[in-house]
N, C-alpha and C. Protein backbone atom coordinates (compact mmCIF):
# COMPACT_ATOMS: atom_id res chain seq x y z
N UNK A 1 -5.08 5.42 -3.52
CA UNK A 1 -4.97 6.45 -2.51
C UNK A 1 -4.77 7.82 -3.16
N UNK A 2 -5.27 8.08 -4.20
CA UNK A 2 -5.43 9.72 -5.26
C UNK A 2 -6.26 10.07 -4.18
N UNK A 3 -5.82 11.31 -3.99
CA UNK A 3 -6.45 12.39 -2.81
C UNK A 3 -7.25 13.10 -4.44
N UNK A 4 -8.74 13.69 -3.58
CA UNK A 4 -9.85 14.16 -4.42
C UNK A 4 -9.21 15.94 -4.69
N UNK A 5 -8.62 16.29 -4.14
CA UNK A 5 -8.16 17.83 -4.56
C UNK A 5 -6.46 17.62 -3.70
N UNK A 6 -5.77 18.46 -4.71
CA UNK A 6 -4.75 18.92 -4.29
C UNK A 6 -4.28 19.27 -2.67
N UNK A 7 -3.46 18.40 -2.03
CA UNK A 7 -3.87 18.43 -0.87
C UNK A 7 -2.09 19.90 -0.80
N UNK A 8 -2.10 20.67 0.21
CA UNK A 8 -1.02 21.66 0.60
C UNK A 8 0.15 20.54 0.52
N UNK A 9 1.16 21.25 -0.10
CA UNK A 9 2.68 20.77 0.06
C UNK A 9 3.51 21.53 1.07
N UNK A 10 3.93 20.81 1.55
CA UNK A 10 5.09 22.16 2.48
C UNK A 10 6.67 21.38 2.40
N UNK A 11 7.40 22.45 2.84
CA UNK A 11 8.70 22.10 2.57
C UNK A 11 9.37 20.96 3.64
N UNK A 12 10.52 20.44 3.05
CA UNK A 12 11.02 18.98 4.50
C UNK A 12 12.11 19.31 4.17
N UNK A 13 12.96 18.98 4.97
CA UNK A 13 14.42 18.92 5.24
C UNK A 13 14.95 17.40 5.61
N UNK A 14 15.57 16.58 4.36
CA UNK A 14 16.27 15.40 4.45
C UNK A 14 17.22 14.89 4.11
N UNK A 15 17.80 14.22 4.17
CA UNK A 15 19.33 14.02 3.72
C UNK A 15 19.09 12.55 3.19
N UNK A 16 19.96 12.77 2.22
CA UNK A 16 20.22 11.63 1.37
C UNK A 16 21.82 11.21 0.62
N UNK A 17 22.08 10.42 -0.18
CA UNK A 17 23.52 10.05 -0.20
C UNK A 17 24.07 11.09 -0.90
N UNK A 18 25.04 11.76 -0.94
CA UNK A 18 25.38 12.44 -2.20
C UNK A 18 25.50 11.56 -3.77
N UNK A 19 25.93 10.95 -3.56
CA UNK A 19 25.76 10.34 -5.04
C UNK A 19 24.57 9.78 -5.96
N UNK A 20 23.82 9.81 -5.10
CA UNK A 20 22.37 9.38 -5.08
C UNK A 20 22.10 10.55 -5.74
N UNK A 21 22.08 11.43 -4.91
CA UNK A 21 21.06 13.33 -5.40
C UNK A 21 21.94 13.06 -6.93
N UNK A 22 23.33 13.31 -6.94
CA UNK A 22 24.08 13.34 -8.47
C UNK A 22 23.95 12.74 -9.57
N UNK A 23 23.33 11.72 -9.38
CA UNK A 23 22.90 10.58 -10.69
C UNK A 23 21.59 11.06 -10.82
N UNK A 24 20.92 11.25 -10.08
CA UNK A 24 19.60 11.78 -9.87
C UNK A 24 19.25 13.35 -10.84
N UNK A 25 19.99 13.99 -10.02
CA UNK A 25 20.16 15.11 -11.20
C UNK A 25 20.55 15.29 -12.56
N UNK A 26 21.35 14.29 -13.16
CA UNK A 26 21.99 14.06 -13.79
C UNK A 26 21.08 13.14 -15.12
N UNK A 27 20.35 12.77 -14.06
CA UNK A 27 19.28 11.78 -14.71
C UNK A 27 17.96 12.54 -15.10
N UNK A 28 17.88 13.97 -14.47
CA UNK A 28 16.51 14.69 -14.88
C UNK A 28 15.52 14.19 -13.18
N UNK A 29 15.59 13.53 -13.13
CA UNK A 29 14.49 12.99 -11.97
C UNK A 29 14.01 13.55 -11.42
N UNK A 30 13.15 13.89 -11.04
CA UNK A 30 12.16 15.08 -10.17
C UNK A 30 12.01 14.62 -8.33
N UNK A 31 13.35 14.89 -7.95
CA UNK A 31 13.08 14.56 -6.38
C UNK A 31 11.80 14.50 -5.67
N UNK A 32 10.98 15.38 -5.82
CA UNK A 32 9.30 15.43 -4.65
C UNK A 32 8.53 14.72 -5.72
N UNK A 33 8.08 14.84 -6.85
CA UNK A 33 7.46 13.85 -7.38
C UNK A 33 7.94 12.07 -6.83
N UNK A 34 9.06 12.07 -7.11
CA UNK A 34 9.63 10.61 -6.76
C UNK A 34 9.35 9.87 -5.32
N UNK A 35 9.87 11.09 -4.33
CA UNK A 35 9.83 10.98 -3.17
C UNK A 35 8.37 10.75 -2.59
N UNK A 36 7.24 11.51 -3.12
CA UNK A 36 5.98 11.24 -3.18
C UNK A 36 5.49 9.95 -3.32
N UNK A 37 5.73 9.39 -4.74
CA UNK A 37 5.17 8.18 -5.28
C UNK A 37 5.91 7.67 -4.61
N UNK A 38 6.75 7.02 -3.78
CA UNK A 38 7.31 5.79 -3.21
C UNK A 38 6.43 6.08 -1.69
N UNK A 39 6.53 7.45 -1.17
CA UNK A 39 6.08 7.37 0.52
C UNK A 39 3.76 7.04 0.13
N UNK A 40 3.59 7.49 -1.11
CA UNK A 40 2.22 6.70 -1.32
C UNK A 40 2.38 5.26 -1.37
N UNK A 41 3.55 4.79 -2.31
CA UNK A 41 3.53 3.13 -2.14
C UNK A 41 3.36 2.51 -0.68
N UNK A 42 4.31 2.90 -0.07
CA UNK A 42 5.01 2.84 1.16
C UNK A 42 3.95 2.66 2.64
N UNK A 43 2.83 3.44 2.57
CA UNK A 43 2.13 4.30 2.94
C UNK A 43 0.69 3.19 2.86
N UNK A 44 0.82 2.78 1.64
CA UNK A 44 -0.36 1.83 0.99
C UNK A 44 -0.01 0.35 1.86
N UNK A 45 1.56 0.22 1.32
CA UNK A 45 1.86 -0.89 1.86
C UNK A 45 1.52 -1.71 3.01
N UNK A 46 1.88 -0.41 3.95
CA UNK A 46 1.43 -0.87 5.46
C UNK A 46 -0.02 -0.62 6.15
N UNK A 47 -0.77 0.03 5.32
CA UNK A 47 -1.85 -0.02 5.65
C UNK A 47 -2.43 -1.25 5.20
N UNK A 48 -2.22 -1.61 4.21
CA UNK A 48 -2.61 -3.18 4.13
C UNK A 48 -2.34 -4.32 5.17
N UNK A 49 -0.80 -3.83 5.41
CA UNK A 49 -0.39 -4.65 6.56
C UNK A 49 -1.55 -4.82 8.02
N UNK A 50 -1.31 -3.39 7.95
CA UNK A 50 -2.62 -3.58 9.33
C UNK A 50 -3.71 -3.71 9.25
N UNK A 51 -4.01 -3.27 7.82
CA UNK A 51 -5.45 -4.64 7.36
C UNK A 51 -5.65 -5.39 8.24
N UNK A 52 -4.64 -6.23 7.55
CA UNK A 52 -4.95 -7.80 8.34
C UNK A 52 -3.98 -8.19 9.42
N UNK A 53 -3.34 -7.07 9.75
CA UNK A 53 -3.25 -7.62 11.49
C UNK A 53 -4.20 -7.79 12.27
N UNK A 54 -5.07 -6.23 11.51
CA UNK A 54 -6.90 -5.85 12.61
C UNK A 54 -7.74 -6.81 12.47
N UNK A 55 -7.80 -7.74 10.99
CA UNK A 55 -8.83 -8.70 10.57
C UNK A 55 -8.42 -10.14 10.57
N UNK A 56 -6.89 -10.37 11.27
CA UNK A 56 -6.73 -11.32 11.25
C UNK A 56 -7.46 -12.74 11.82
N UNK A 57 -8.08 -12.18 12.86
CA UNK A 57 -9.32 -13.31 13.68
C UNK A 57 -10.28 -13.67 12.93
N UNK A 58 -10.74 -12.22 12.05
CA UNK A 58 -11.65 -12.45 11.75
C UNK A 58 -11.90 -13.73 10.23
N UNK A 59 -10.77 -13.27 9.68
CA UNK A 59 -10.18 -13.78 8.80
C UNK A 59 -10.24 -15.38 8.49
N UNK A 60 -9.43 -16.13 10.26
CA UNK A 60 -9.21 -17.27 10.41
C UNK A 60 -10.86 -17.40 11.02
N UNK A 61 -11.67 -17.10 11.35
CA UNK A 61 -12.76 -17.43 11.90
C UNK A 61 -14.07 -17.77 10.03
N UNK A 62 -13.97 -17.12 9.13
CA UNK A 62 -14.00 -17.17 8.27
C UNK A 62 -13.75 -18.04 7.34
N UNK A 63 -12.34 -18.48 7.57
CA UNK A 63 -11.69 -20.01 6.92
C UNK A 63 -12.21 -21.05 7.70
N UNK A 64 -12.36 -20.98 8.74
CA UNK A 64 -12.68 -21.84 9.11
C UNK A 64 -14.34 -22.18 9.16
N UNK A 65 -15.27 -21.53 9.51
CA UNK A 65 -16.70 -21.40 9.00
C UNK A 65 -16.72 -22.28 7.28
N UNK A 66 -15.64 -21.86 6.21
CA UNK A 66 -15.79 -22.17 5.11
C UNK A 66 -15.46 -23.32 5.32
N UNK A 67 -14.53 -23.97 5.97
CA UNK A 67 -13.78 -25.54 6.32
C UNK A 67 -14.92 -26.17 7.01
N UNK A 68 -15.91 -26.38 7.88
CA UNK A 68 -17.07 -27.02 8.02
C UNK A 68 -18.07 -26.74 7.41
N UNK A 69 -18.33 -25.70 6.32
CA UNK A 69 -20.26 -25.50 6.25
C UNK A 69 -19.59 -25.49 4.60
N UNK A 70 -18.41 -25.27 3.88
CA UNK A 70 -18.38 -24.82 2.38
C UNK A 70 -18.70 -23.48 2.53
N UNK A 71 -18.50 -22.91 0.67
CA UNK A 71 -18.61 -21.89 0.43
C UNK A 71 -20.23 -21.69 0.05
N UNK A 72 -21.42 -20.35 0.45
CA UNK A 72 -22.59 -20.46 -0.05
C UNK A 72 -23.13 -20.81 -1.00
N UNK A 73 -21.80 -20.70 -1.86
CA UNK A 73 -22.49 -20.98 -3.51
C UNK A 73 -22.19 -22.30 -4.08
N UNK A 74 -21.61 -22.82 -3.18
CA UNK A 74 -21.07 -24.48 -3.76
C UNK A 74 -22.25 -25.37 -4.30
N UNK A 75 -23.59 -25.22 -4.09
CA UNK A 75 -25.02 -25.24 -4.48
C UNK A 75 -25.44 -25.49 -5.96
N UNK A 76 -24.38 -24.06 -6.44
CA UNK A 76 -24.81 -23.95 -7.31
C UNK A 76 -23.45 -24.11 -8.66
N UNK A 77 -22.85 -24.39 -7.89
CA UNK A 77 -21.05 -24.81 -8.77
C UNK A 77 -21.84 -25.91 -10.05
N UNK A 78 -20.98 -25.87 -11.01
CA UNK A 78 -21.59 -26.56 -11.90
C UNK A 78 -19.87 -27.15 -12.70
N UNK A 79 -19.13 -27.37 -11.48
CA UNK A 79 -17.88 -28.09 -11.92
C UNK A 79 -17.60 -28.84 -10.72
């Protein structure tokens, strides 16, 4: 999910633990970099999720097609 150009940043307002920000700082850590890469994980995550909530029929309709007819290439399996 690398966006093709620099997409605008703008500023947020959030709260977090204090001791958290302090180790954090303390540690060098770059809050919006960090905060970034986890809400891309995050972000990825559940779009996968609804992947296959959306394809789930299609999915089991699929397994099952493969469960009576095989896979196309079983033809040509040579194990």
């Amino acid at each position: 999910m690398e966006p093709q150009n620099k997409p605008e940043k703008r500023p947020v307002n959030l709260r977090a633990r204090s001791d958290l920000l302090d180790c954090a700082k303390a540690m060098g850590i770059n809050l919006s970099a960090t905060l970034e890469e986890a809400l891309m994980t995050e972000v990825k995550k559940r779009k996968a999720e609804q992947w296959r909530k959306d394809n789930k029929k299609a999915m089991e309709a699929l397994n099952q097609f493969t469960e009576e007819h095989g896979l196309f290439s079983d033809e040509f399996r040579t194990f």
